[in-house]
N, C-alpha and C. Protein backbone atom coordinates (compact mmCIF):
# COMPACT_ATOMS: atom_id res chain seq x y z
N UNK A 1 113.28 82.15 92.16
CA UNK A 1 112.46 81.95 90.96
C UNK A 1 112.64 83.06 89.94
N UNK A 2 112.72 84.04 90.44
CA UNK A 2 113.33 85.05 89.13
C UNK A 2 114.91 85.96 89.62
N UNK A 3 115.68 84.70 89.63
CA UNK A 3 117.04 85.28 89.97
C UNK A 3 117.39 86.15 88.51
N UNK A 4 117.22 86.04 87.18
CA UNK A 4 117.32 86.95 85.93
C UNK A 4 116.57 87.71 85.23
N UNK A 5 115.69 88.29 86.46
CA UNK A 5 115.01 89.14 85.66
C UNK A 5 115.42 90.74 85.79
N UNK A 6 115.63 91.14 85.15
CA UNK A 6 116.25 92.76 84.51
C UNK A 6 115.14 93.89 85.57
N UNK A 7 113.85 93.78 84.79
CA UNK A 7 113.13 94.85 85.72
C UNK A 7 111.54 94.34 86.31
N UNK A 8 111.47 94.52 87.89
CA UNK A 8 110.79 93.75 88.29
C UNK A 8 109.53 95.04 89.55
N UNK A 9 108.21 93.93 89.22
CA UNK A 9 107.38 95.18 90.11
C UNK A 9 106.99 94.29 91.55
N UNK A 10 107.21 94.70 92.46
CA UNK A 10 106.89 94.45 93.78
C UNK A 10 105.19 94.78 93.96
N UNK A 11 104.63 93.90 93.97
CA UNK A 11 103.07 94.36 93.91
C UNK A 11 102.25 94.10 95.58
N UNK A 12 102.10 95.33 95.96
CA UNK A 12 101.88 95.27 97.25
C UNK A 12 103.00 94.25 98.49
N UNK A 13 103.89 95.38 98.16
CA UNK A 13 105.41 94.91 98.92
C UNK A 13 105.22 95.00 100.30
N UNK A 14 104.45 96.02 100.86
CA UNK A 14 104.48 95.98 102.29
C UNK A 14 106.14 96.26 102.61
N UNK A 15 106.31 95.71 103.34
CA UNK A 15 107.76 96.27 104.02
C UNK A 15 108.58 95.28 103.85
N UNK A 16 108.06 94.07 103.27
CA UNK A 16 108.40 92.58 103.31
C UNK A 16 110.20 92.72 103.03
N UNK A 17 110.78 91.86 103.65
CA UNK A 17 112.18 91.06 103.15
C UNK A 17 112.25 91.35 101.71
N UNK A 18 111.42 90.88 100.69
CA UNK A 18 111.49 90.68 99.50
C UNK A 18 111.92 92.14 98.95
N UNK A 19 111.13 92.52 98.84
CA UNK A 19 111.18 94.34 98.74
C UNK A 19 112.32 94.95 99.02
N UNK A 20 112.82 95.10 100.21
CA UNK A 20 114.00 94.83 100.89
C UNK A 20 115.49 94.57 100.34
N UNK A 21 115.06 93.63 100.04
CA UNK A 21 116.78 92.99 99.29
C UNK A 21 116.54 93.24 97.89
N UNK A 22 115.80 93.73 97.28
CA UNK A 22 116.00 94.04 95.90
C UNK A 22 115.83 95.48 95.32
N UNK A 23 116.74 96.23 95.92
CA UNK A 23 116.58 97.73 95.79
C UNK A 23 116.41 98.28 94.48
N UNK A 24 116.72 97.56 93.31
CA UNK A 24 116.65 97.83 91.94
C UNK A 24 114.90 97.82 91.22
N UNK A 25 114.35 96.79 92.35
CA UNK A 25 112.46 96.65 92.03
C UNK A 25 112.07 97.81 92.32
N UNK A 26 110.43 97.78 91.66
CA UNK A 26 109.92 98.75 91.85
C UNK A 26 108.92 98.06 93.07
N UNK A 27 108.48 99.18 94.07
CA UNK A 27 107.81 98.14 94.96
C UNK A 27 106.26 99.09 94.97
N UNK A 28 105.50 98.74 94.84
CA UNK A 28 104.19 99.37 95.23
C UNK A 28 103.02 98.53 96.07
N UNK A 29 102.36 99.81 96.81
CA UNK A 29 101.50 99.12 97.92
C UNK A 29 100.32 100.30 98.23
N UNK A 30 99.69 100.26 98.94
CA UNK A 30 98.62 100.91 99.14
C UNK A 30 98.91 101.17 100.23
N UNK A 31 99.58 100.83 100.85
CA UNK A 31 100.03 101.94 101.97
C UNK A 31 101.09 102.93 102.26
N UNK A 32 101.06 104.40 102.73
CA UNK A 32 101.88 104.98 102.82
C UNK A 32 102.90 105.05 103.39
N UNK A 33 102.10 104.32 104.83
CA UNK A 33 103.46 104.29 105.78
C UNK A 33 104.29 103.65 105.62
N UNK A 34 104.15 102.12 104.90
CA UNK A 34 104.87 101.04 104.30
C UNK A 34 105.68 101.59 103.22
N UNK A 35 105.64 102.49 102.41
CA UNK A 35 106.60 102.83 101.29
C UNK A 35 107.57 104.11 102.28
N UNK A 36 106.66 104.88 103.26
CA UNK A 36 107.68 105.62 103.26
C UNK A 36 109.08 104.96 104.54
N UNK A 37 108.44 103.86 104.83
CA UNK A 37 109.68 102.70 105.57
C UNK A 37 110.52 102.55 104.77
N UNK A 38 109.96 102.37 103.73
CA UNK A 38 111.14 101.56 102.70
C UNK A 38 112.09 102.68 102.13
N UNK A 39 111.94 103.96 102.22
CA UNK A 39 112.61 104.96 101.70
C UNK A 39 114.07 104.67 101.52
N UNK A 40 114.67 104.49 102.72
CA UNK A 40 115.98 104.41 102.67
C UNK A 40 116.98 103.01 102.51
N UNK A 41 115.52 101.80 101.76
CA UNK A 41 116.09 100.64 101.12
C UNK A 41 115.86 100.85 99.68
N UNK A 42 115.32 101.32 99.00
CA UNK A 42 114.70 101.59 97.67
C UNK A 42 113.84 102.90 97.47
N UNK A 43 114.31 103.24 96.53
CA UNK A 43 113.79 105.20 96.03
C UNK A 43 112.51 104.59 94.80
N UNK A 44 112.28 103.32 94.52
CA UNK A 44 111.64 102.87 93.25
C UNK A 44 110.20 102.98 94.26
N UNK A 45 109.24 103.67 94.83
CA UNK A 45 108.07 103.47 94.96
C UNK A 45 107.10 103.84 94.22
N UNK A 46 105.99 103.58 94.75
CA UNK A 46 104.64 103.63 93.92
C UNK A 46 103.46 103.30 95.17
N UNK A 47 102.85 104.68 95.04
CA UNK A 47 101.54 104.15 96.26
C UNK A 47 100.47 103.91 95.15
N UNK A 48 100.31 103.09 94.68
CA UNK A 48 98.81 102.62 93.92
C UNK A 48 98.28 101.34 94.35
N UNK A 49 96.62 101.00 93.67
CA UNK A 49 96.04 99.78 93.84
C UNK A 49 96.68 98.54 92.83
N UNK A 50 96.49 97.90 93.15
CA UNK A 50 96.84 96.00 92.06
C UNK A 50 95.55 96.02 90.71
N UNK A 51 94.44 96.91 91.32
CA UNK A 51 93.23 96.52 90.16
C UNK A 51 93.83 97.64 89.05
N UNK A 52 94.38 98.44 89.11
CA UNK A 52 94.33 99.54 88.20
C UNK A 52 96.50 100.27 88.41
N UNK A 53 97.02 99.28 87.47
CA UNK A 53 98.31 99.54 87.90
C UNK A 53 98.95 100.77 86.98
N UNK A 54 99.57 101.63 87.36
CA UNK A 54 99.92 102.70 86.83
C UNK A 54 100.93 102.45 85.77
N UNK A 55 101.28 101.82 85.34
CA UNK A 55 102.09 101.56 84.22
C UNK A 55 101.92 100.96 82.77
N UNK A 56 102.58 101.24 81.99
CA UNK A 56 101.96 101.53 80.51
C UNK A 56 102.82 99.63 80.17
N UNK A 57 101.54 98.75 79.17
CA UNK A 57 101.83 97.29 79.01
C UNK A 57 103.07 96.96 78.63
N UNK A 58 103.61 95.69 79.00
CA UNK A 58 104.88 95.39 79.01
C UNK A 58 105.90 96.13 79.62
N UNK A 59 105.50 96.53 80.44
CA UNK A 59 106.83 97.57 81.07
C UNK A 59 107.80 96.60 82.37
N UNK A 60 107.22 95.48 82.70
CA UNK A 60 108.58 94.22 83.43
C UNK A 60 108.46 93.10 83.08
N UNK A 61 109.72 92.80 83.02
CA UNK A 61 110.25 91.41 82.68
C UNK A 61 109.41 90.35 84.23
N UNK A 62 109.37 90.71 85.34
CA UNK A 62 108.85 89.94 85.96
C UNK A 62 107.91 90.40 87.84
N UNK A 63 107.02 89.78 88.08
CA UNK A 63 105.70 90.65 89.00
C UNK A 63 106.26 89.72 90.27
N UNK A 64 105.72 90.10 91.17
CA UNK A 64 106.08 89.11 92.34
C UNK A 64 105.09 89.74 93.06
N UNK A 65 103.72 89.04 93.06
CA UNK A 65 102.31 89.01 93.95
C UNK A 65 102.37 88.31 95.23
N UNK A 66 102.76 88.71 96.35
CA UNK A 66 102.95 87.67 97.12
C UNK A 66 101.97 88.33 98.71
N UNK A 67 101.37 87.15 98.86
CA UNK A 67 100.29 87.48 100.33
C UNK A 67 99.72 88.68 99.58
N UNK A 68 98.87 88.59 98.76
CA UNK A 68 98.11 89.83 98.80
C UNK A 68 96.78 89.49 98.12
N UNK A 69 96.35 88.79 97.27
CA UNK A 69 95.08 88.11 97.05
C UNK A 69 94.05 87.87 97.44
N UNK A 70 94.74 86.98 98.60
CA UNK A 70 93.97 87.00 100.04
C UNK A 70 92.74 87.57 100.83
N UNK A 71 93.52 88.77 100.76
CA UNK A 71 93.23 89.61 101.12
C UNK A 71 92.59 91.03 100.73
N UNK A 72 92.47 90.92 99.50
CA UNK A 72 91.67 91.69 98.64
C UNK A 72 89.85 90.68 97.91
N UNK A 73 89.24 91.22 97.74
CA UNK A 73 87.74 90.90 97.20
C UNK A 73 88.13 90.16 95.56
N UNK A 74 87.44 89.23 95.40
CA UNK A 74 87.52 88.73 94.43
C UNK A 74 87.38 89.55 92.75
N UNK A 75 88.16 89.52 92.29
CA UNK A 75 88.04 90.73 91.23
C UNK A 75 89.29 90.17 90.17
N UNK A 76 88.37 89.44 89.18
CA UNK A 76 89.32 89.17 87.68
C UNK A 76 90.16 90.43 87.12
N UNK A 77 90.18 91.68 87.44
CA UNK A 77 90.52 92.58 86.75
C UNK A 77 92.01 92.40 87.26
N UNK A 78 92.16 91.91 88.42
CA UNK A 78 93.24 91.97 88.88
C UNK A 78 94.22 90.81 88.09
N UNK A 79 94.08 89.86 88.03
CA UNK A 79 94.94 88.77 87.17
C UNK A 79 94.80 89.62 85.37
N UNK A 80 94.14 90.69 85.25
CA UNK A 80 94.28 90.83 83.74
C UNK A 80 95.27 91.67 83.90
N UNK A 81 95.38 92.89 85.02
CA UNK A 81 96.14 93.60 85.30
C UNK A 81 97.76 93.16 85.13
N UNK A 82 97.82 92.21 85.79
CA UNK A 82 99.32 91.44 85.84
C UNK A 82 99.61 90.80 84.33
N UNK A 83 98.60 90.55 83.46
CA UNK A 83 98.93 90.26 82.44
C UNK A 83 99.54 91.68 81.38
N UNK A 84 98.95 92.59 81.95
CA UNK A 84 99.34 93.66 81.20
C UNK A 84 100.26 94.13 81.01
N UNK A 85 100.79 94.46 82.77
CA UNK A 85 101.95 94.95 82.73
C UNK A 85 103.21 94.19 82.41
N UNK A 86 103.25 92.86 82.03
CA UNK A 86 103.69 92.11 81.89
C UNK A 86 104.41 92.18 80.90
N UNK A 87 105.66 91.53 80.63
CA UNK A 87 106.21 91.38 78.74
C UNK A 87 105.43 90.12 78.55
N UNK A 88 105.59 89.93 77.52
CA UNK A 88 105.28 88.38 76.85
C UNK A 88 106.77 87.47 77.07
N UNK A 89 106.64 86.42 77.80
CA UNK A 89 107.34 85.55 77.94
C UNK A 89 107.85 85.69 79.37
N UNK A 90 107.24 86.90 79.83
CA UNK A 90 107.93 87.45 81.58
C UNK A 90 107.19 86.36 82.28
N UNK A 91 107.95 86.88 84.01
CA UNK A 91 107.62 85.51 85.16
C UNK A 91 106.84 86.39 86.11
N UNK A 92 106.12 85.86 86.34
CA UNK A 92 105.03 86.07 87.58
C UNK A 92 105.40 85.01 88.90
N UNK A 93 105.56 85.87 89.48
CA UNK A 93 105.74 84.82 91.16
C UNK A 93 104.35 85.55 91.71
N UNK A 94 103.49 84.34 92.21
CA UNK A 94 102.16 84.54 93.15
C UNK A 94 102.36 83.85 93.91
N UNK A 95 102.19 84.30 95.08
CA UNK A 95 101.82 83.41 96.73
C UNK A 95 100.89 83.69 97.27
N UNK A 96 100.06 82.75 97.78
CA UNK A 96 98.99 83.08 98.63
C UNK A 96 98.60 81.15 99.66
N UNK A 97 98.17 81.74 100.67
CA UNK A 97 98.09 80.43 101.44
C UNK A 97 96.88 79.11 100.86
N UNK A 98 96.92 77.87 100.43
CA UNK A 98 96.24 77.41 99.68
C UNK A 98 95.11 76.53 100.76
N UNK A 99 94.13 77.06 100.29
CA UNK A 99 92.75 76.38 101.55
C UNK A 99 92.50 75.33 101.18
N UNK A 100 93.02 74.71 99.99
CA UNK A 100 92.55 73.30 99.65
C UNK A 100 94.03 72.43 100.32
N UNK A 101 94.87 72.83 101.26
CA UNK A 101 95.71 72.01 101.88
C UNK A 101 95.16 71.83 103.81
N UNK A 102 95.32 71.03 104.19
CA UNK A 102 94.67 71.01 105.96
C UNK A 102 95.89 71.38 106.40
N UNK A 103 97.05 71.31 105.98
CA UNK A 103 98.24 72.03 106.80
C UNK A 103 97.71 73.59 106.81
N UNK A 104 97.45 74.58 106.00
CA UNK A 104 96.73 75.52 105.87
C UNK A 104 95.76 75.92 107.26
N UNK A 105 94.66 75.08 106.95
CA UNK A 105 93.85 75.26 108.03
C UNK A 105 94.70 75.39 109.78
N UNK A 106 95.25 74.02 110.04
CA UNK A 106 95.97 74.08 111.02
C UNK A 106 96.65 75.33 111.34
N UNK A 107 97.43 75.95 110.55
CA UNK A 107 98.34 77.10 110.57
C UNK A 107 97.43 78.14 110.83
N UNK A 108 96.47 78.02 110.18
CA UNK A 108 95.48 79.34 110.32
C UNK A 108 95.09 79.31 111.75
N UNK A 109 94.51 78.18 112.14
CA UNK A 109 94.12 77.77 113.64
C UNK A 109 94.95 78.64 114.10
N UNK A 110 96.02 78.26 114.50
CA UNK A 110 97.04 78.54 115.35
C UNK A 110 97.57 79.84 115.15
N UNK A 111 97.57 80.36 113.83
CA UNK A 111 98.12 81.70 114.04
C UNK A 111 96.91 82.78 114.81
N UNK A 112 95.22 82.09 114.49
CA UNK A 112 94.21 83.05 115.25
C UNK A 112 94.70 82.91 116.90
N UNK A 113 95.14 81.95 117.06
CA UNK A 113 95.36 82.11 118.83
C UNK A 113 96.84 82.75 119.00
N UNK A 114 97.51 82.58 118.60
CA UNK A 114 98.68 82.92 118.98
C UNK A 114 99.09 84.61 118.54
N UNK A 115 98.15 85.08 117.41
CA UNK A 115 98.62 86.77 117.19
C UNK A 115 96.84 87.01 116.73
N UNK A 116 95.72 87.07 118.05
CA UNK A 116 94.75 87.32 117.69
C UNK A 116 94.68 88.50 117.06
N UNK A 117 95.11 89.47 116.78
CA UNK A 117 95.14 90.71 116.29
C UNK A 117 95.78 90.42 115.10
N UNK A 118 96.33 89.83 114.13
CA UNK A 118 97.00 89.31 113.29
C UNK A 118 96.16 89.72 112.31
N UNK A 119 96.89 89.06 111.03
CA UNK A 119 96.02 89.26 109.62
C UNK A 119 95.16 88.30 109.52
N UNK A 120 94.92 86.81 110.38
CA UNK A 120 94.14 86.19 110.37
C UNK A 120 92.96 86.27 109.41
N UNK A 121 91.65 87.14 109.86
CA UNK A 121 91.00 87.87 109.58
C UNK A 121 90.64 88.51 108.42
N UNK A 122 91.80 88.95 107.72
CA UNK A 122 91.90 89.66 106.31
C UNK A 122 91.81 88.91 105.33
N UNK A 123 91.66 87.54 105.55
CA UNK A 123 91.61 86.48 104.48
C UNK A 123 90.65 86.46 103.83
N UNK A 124 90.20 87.02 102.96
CA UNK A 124 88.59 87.06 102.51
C UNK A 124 88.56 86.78 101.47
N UNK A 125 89.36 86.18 100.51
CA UNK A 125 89.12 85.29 99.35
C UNK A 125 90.27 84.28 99.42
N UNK A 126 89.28 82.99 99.31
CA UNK A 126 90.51 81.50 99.38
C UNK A 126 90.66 81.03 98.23
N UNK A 127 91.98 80.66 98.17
CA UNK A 127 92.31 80.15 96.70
C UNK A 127 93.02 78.64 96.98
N UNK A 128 92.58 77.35 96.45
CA UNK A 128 93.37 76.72 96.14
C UNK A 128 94.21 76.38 95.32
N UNK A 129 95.40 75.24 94.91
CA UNK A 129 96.33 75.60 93.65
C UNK A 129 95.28 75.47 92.42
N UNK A 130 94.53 74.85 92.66
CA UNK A 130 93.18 74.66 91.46
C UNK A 130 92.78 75.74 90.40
N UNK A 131 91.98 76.23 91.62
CA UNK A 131 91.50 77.45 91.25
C UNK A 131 92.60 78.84 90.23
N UNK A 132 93.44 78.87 91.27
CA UNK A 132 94.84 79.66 91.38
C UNK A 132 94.64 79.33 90.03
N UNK A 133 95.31 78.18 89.34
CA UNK A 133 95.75 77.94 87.79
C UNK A 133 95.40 78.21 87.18
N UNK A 134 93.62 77.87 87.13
CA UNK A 134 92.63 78.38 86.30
C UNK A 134 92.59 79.95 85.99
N UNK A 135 92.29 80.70 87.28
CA UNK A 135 92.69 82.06 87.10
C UNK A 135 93.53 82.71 86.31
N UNK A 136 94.24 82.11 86.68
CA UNK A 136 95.76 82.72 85.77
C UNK A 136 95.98 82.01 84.32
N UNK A 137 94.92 81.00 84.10
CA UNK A 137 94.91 80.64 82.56
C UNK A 137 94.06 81.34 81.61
N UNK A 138 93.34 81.28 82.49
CA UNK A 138 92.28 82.27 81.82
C UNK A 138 92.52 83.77 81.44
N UNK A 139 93.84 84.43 81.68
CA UNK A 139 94.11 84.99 81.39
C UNK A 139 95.65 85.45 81.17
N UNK A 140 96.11 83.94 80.13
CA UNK A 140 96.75 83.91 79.46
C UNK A 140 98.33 83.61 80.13
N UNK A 141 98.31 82.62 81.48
CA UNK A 141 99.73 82.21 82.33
C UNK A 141 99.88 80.43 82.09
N UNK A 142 100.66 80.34 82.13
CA UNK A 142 101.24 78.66 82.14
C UNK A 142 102.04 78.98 83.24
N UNK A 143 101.66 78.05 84.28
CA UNK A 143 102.27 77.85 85.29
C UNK A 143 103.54 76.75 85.36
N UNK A 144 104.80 77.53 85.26
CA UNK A 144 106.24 76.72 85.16
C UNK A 144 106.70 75.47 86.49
N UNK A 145 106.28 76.30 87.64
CA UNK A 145 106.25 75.43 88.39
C UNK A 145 106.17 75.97 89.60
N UNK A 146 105.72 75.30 90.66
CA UNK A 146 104.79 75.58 92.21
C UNK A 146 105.88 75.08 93.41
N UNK A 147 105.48 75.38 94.77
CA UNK A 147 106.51 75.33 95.84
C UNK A 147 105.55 75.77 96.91
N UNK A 148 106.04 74.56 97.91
CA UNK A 148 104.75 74.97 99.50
C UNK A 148 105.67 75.63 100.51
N UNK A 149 105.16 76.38 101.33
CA UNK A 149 105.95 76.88 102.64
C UNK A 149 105.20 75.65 103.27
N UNK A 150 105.81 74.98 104.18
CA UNK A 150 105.56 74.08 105.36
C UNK A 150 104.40 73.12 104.82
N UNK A 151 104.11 73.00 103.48
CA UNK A 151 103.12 72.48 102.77
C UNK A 151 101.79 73.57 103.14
N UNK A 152 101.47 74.56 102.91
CA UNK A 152 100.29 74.99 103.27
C UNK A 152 100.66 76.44 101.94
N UNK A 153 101.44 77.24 102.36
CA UNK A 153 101.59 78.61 101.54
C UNK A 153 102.04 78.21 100.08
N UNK A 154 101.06 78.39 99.14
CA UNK A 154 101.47 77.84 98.00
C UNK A 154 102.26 79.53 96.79
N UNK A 155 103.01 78.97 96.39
CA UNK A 155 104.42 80.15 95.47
C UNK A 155 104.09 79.30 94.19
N UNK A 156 103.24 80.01 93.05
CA UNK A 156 103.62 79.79 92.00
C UNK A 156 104.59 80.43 90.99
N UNK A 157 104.99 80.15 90.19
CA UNK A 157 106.02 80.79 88.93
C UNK A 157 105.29 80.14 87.92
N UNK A 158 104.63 81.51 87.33
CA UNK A 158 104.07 81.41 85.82
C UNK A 158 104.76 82.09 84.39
N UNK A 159 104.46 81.48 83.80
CA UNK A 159 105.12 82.37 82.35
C UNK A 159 103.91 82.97 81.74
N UNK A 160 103.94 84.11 81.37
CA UNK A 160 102.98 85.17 80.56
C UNK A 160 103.08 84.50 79.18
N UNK A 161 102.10 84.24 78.20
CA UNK A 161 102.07 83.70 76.67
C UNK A 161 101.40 84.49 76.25
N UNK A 162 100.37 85.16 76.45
CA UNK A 162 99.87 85.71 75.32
C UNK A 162 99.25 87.06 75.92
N UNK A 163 99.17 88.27 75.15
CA UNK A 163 98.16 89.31 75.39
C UNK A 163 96.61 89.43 75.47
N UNK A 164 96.25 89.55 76.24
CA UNK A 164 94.76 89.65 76.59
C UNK A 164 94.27 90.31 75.25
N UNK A 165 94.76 91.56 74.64
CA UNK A 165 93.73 91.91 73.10
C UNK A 165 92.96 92.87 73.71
N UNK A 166 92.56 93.20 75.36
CA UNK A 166 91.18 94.10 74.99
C UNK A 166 91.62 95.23 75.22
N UNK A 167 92.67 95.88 74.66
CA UNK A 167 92.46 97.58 74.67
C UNK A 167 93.89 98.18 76.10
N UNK A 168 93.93 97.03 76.58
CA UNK A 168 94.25 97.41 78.38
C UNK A 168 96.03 97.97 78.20
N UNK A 169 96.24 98.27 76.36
CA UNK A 169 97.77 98.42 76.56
C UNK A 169 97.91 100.37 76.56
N UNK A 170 97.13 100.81 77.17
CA UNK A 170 97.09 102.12 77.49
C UNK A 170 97.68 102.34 78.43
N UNK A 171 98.63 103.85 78.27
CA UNK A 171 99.32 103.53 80.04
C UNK A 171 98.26 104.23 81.06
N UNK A 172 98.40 103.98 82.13
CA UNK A 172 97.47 104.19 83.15
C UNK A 172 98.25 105.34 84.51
N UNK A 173 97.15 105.98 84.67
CA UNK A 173 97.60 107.30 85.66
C UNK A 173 96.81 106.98 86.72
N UNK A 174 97.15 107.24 88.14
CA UNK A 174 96.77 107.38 89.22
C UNK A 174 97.29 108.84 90.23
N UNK A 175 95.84 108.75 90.82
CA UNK A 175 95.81 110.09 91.92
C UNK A 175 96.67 111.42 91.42
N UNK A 176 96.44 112.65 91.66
CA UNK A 176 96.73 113.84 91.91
C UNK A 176 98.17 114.05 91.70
């Protein structure tokens, strides 16, 4: 979904594949141990949060949010965030598992028994593609077009249109 994009932010990369094969991204996560894994696939890190991203507006052509929503508390600041750092006309890839599918549920079933210690658990805000859209319209995405893992994990690709306006094109500093 963004095979041409020039410069791209890994937003809470974790150690993932994705991260991985694209040594030219920037990857950031909130965890340490996870970036300092990645050391010797990519030198581009960043230990910061998704609500408050350290980079000054428009600074990538394209975001790739993937499994991480989820798993964080419900908080609009975060979809304004991605609008920020964003160019105008850039691509947003979001994934997150969609609760308005029963393949979903099933999978969830089964992954609580099979890796009870799992992320199961961490799921604490559900999104369906519904919702998802709305979110991200509301602050300024047209969604280009969507894709299921096994019908349940929903991957959108949005296009950024317009600037939010409130002030948020300040660049932003984190920690010490």
């Amino acid at each position: 979904m963004l095979a041409s994009a020039h410069s791209r932010l890994d937003i809470g990369c974790g150690s993932s594949r994705i991260i991985q094969s694209s040594p030219e991204a920037v990857g950031l996560d909130l965890s340490l141990p996870k970036l300092r894994f990645l050391r010797r696939m990519n030198s581009n890190r960043v230990l910061a949060t998704a609500f408050s991203l350290p980079f000054a507006a428009a600074s990538f052509d394209s975001l790739i949010h993937s499994n991480v929503i989820e798993h964080i508390e419900y908080d609009p600041s975060v979809f304004r965030e991605l609008n920020r750092v964003l160019r105008p006309g850039g691509l947003l890839v979001i994934g997150t598992p969609d609760y308005g599918r029963f393949q979903w549920r099933w999978i969830e079933c089964l992954y609580r028994i099979l890796l009870p210690n799992g992320y199961g658990e961490d799921h604490i805000t559900h999104y369906d593609r519904k919702r998802l859209t709305e979110e991200l319209a509301r602050v300024g995405f047209r969604i280009r077009s969507y894709r299921y893992i096994l019908g349940a994990e929903l991957i959108l690709c949005c296009v950024k249109l317009k600037e939010l306006g409130d002030g948020t094109d300040r660049k932003r500093s984190f920690g010490p």
